[in-house]
N, C-alpha and C. Protein backbone atom coordinates (compact mmCIF):
# COMPACT_ATOMS: atom_id res chain seq x y z
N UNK A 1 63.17 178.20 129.98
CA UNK A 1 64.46 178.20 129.32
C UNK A 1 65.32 177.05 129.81
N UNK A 2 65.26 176.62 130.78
CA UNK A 2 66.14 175.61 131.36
C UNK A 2 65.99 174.04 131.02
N UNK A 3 64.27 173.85 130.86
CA UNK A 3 63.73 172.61 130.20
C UNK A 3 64.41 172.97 129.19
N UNK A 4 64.40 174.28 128.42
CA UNK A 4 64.78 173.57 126.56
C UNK A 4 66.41 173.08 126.79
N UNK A 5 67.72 173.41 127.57
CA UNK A 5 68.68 173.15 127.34
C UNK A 5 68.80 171.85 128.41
N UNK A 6 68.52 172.11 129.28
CA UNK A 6 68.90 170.83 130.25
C UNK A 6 68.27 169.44 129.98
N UNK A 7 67.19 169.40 130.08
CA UNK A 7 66.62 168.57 130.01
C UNK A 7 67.18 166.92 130.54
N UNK A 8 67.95 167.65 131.20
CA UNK A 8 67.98 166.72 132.46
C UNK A 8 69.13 167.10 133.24
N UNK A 9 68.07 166.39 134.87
CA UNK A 9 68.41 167.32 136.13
C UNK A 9 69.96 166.97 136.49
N UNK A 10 70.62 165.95 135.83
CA UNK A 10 71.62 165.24 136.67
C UNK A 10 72.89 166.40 136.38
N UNK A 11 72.22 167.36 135.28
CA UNK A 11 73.49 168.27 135.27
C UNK A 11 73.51 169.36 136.33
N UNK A 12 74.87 169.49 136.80
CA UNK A 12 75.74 170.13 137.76
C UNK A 12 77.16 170.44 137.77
N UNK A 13 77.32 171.28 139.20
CA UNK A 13 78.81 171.69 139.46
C UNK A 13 79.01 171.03 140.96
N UNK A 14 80.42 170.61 140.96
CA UNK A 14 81.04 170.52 142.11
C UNK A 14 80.39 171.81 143.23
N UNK A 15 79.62 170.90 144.26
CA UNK A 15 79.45 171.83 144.76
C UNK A 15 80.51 172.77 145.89
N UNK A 16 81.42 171.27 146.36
CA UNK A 16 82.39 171.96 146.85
C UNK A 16 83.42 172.43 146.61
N UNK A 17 83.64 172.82 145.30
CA UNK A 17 84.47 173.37 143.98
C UNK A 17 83.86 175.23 143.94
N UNK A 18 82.08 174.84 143.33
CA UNK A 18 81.69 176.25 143.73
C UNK A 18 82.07 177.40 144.68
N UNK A 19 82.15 176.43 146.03
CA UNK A 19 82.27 176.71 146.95
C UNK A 19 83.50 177.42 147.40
N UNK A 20 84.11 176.55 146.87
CA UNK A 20 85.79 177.33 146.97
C UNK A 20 85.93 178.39 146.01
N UNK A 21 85.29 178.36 144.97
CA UNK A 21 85.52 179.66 144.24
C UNK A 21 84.61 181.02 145.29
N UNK A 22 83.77 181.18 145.42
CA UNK A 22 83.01 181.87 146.42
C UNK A 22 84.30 182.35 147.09
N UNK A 23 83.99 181.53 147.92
CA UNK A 23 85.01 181.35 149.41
C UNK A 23 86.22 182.43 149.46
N UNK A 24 86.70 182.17 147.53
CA UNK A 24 87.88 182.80 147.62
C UNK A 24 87.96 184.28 146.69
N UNK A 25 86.46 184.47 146.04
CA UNK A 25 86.12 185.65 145.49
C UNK A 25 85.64 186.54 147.06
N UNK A 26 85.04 185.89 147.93
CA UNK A 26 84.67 186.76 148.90
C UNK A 26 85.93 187.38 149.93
N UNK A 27 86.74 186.32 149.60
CA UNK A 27 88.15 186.87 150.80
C UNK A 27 88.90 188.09 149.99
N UNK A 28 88.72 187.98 149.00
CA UNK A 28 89.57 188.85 148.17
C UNK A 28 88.70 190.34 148.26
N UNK A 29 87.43 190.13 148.03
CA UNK A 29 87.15 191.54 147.69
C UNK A 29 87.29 192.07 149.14
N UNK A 30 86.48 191.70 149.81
CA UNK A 30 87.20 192.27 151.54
C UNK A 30 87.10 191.60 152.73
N UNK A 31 88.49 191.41 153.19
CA UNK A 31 89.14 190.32 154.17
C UNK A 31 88.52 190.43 155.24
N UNK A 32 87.86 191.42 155.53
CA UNK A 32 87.66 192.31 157.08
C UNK A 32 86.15 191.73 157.20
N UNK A 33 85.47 191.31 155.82
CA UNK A 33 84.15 191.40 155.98
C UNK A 33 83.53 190.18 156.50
N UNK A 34 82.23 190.05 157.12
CA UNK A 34 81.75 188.80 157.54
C UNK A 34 80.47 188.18 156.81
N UNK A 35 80.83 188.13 155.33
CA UNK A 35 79.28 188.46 154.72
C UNK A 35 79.32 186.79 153.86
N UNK A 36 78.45 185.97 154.37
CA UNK A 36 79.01 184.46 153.92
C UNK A 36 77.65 183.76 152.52
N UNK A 37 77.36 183.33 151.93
CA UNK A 37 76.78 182.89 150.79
C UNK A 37 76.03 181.99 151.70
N UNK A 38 74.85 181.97 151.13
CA UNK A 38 73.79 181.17 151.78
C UNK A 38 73.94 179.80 150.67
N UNK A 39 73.51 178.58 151.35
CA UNK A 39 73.47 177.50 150.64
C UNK A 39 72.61 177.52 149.19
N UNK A 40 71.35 178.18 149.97
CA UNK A 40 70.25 178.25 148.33
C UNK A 40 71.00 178.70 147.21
N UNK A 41 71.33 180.32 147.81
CA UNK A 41 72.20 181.30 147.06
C UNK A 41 73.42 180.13 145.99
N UNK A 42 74.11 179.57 146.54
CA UNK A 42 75.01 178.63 146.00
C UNK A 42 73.96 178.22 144.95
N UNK A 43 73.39 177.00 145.49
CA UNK A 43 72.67 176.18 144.62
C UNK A 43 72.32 176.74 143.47
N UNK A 44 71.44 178.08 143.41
CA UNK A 44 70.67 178.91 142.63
C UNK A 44 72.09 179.07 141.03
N UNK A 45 73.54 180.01 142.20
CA UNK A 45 74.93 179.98 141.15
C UNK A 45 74.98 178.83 140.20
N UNK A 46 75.09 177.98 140.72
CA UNK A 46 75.56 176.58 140.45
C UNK A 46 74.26 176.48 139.12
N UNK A 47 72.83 176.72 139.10
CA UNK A 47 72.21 176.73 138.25
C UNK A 47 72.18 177.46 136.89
N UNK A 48 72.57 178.29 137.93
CA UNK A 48 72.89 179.89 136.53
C UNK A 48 73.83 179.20 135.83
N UNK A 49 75.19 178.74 136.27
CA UNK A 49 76.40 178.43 135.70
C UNK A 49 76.32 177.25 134.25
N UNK A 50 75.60 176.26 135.45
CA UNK A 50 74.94 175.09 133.75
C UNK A 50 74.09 175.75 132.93
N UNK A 51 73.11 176.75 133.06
CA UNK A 51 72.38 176.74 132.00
C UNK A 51 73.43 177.78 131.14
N UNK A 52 74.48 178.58 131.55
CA UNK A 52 75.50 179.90 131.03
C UNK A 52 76.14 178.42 129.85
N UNK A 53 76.56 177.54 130.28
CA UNK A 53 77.43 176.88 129.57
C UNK A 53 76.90 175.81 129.03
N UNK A 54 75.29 175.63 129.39
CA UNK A 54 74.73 174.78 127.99
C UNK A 54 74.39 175.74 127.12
N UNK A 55 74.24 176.95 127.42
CA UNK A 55 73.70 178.05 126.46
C UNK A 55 75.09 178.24 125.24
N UNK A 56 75.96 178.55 125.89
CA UNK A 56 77.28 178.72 125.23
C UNK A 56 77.74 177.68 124.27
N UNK A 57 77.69 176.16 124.66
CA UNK A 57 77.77 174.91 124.61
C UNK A 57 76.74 174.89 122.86
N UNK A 58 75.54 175.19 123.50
CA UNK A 58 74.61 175.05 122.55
C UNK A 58 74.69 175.75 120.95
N UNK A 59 74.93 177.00 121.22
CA UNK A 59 75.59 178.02 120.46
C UNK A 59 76.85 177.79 119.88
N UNK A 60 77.64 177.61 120.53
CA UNK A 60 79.37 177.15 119.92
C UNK A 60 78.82 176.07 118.84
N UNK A 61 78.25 174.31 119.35
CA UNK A 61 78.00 173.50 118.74
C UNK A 61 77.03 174.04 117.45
N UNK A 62 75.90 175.22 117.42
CA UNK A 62 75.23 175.39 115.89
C UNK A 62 76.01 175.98 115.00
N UNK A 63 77.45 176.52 115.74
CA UNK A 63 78.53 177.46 114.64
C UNK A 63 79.08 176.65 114.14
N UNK A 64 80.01 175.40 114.76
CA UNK A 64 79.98 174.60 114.44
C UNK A 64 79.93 173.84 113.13
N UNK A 65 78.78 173.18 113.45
CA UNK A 65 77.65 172.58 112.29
C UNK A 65 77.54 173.19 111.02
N UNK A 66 77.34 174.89 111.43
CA UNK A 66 77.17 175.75 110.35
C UNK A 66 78.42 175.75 109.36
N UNK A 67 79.82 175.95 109.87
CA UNK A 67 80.98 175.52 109.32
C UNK A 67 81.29 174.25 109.17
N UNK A 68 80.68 173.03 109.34
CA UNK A 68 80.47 171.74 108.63
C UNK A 68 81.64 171.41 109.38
N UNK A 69 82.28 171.21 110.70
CA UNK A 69 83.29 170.92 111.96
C UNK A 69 82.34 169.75 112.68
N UNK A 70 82.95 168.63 112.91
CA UNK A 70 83.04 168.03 114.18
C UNK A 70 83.14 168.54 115.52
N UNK A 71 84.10 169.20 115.52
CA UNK A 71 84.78 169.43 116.87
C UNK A 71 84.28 170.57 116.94
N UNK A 72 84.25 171.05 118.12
CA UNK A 72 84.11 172.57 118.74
C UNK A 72 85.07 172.84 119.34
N UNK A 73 85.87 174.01 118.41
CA UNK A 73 86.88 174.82 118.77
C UNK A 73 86.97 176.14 119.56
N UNK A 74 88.10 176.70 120.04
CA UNK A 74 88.03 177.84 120.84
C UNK A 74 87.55 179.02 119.96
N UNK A 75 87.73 178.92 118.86
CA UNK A 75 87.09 180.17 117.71
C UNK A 75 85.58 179.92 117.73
N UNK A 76 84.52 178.80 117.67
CA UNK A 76 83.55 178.62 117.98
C UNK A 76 82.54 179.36 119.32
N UNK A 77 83.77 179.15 120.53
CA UNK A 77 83.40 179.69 121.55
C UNK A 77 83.23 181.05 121.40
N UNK A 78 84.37 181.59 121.07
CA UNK A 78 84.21 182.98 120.76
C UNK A 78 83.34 183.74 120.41
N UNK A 79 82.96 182.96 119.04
CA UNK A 79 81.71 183.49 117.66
C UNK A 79 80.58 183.29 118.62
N UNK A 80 80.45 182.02 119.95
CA UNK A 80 78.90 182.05 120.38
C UNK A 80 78.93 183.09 121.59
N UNK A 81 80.05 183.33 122.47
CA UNK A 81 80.11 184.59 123.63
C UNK A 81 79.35 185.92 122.54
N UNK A 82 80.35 186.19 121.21
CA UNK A 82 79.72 187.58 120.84
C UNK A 82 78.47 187.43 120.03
N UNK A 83 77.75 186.01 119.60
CA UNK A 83 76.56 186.00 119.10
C UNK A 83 75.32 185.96 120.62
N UNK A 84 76.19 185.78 121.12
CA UNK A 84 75.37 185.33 122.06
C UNK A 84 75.03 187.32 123.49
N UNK A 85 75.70 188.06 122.90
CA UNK A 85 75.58 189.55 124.22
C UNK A 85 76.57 189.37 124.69
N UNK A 86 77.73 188.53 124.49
CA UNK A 86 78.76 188.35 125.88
C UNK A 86 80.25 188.48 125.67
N UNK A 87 80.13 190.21 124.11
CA UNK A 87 81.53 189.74 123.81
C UNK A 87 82.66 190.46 125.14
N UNK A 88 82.54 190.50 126.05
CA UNK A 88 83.25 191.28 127.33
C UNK A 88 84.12 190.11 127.82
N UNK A 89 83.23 188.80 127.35
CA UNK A 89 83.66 187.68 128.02
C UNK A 89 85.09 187.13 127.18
N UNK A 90 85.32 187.80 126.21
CA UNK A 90 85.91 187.18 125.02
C UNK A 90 87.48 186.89 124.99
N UNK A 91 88.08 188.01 125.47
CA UNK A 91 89.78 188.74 125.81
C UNK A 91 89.32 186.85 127.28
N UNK A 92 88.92 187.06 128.27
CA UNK A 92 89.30 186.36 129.31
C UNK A 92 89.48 184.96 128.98
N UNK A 93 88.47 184.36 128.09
CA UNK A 93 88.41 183.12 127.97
C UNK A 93 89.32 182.78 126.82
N UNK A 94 89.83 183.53 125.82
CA UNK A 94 91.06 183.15 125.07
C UNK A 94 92.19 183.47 125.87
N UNK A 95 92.45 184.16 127.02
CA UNK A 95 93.53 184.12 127.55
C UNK A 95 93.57 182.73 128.48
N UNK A 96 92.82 182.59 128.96
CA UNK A 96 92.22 180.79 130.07
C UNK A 96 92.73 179.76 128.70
N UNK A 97 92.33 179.73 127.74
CA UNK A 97 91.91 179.16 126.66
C UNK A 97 93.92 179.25 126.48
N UNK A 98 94.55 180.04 126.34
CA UNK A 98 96.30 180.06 126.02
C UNK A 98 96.86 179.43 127.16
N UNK A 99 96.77 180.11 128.31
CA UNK A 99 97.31 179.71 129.39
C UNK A 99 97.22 178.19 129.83
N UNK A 100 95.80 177.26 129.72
CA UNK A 100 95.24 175.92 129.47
C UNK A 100 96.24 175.51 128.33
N UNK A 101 96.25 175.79 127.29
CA UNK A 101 97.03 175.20 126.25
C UNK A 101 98.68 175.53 126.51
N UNK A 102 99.11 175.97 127.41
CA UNK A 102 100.41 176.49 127.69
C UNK A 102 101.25 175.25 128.53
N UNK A 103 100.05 175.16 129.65
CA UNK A 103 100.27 174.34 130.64
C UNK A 103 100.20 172.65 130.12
N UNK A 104 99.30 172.50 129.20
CA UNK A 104 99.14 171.26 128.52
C UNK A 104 100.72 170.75 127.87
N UNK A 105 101.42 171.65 127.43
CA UNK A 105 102.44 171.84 126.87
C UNK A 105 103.78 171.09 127.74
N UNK A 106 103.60 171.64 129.06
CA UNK A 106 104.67 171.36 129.85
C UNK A 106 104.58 170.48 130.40
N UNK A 107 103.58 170.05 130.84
CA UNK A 107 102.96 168.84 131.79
C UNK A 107 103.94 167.59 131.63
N UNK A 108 104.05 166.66 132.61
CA UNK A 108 104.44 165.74 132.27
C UNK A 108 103.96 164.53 131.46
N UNK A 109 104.31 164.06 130.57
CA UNK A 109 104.05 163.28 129.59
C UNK A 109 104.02 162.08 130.12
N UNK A 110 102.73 160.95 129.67
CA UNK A 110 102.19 159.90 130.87
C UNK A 110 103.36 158.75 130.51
N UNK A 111 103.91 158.21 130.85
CA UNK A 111 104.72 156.76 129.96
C UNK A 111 103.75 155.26 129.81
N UNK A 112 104.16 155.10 129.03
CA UNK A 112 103.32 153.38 128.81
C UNK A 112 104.06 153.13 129.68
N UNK A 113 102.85 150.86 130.19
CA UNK A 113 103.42 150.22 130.85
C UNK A 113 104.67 149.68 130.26
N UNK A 114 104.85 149.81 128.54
CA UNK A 114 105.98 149.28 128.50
C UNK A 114 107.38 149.43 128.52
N UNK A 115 106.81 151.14 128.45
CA UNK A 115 108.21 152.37 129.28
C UNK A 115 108.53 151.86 130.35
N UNK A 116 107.89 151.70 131.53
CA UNK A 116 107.67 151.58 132.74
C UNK A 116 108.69 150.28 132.98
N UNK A 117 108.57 149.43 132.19
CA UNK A 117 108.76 147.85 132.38
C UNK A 117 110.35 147.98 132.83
N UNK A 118 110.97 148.95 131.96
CA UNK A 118 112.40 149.04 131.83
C UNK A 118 112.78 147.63 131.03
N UNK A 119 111.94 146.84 130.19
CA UNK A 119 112.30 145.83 129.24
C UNK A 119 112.54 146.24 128.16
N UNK A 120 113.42 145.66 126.87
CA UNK A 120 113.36 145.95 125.81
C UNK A 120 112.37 145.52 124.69
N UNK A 121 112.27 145.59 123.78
CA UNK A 121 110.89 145.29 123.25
C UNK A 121 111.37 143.98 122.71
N UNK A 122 112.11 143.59 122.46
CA UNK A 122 113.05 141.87 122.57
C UNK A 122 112.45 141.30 123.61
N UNK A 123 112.52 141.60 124.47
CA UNK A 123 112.31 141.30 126.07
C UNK A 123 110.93 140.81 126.38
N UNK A 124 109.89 142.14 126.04
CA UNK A 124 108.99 141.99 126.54
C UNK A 124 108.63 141.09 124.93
N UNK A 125 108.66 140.52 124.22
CA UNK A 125 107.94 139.91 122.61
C UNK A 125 108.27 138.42 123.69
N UNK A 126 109.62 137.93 123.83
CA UNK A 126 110.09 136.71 124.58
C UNK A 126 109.05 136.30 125.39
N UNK A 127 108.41 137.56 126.78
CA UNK A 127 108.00 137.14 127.65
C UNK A 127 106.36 136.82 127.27
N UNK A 128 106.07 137.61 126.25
CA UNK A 128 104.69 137.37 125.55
C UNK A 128 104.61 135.86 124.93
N UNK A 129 105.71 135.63 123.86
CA UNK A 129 105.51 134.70 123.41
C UNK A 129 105.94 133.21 124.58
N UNK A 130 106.34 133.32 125.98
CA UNK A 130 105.93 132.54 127.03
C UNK A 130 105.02 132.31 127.73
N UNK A 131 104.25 133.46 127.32
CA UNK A 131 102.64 133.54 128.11
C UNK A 131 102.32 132.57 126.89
N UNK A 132 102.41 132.78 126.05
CA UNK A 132 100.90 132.55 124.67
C UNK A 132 101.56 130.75 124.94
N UNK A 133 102.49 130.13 125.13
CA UNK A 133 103.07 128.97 125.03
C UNK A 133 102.56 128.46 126.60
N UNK A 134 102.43 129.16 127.22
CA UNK A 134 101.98 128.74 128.63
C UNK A 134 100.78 128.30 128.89
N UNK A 135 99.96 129.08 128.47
CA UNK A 135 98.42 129.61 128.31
C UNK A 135 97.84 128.05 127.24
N UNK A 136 98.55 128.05 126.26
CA UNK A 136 98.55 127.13 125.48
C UNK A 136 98.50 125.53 125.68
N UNK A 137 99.62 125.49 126.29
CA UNK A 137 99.69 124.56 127.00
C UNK A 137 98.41 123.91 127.95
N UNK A 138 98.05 125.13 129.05
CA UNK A 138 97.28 124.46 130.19
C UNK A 138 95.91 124.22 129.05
N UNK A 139 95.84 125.12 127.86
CA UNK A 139 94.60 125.07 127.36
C UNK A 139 94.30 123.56 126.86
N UNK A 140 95.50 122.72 126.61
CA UNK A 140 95.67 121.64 125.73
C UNK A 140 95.85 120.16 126.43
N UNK A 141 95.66 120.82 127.99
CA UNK A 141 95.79 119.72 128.98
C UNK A 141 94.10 119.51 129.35
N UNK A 142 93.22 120.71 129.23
CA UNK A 142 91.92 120.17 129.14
C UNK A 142 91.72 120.43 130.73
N UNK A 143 90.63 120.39 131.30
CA UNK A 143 89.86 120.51 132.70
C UNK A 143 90.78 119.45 133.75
């Protein structure tokens, strides 16, 4: 099963990403306990996890197709969790799926360099059309 979706090895997870999720599913369920994840054990997760989300991946993308879409949407995902045995998964990942789109919302908005410049667009056309006259120039003076 893993040849048909992977088909190649370079796919992965942060392993020290994994890790911290572990780390912090194990503190939670009990603080007191001393019970630590073996490296294989990781590795093995980390396998399960790519083939869970080329499987999903794979599935979303034939719904997709089937609805004649480019894109793969969060309704896609959905249709492949419950085509797929996994409608339990469904409520969590449209709530991830709101909360992601919530936060996208608020974020700070990136500015161009020409925001940045604090020039006016007068300003910066002037300083362009001194480059292109500059540039010009040395081009016309030759080696």
């Amino acid at each position: 099963m893993a040849d048909k979706f992977l088909g190649n090895d370079d796919l992965s997870l942060p392993k020290a990403t994994v890790q911290k999720i572990i780390t912090e599913i194990l503190a939670t369920n009990d603080s007191e306990s001393s019970i630590t994840f073996a490296r294989d054990a990781r590795d093995l997760l980390i396998d399960c996890c790519v083939e869970f989300i080329t499987l999903i991946s794979s599935e979303a993308n034939e719904i997709a197709e089937r609805e004649a879409k480019k894109t793969i949407a969060t309704e896609h995902i959905d249709k492949a969790l419950k085509e797929l045995g996994f409608p339990e998964y469904v409520r969590e990942v449209l709530a991830s799926a709101g909360e992601m789109k919530e936060s996208l919302k608020t974020r700070e908005k990136k500015t161009s360099k020409m925001d940045q410049s604090g020039l006016t667009q007068e300003e910066l056309l002037q300083q362009q059309q001194e480059l292109f006259a500059s540039a010009t120039s040395k081009f016309n003076q030759g080696p």
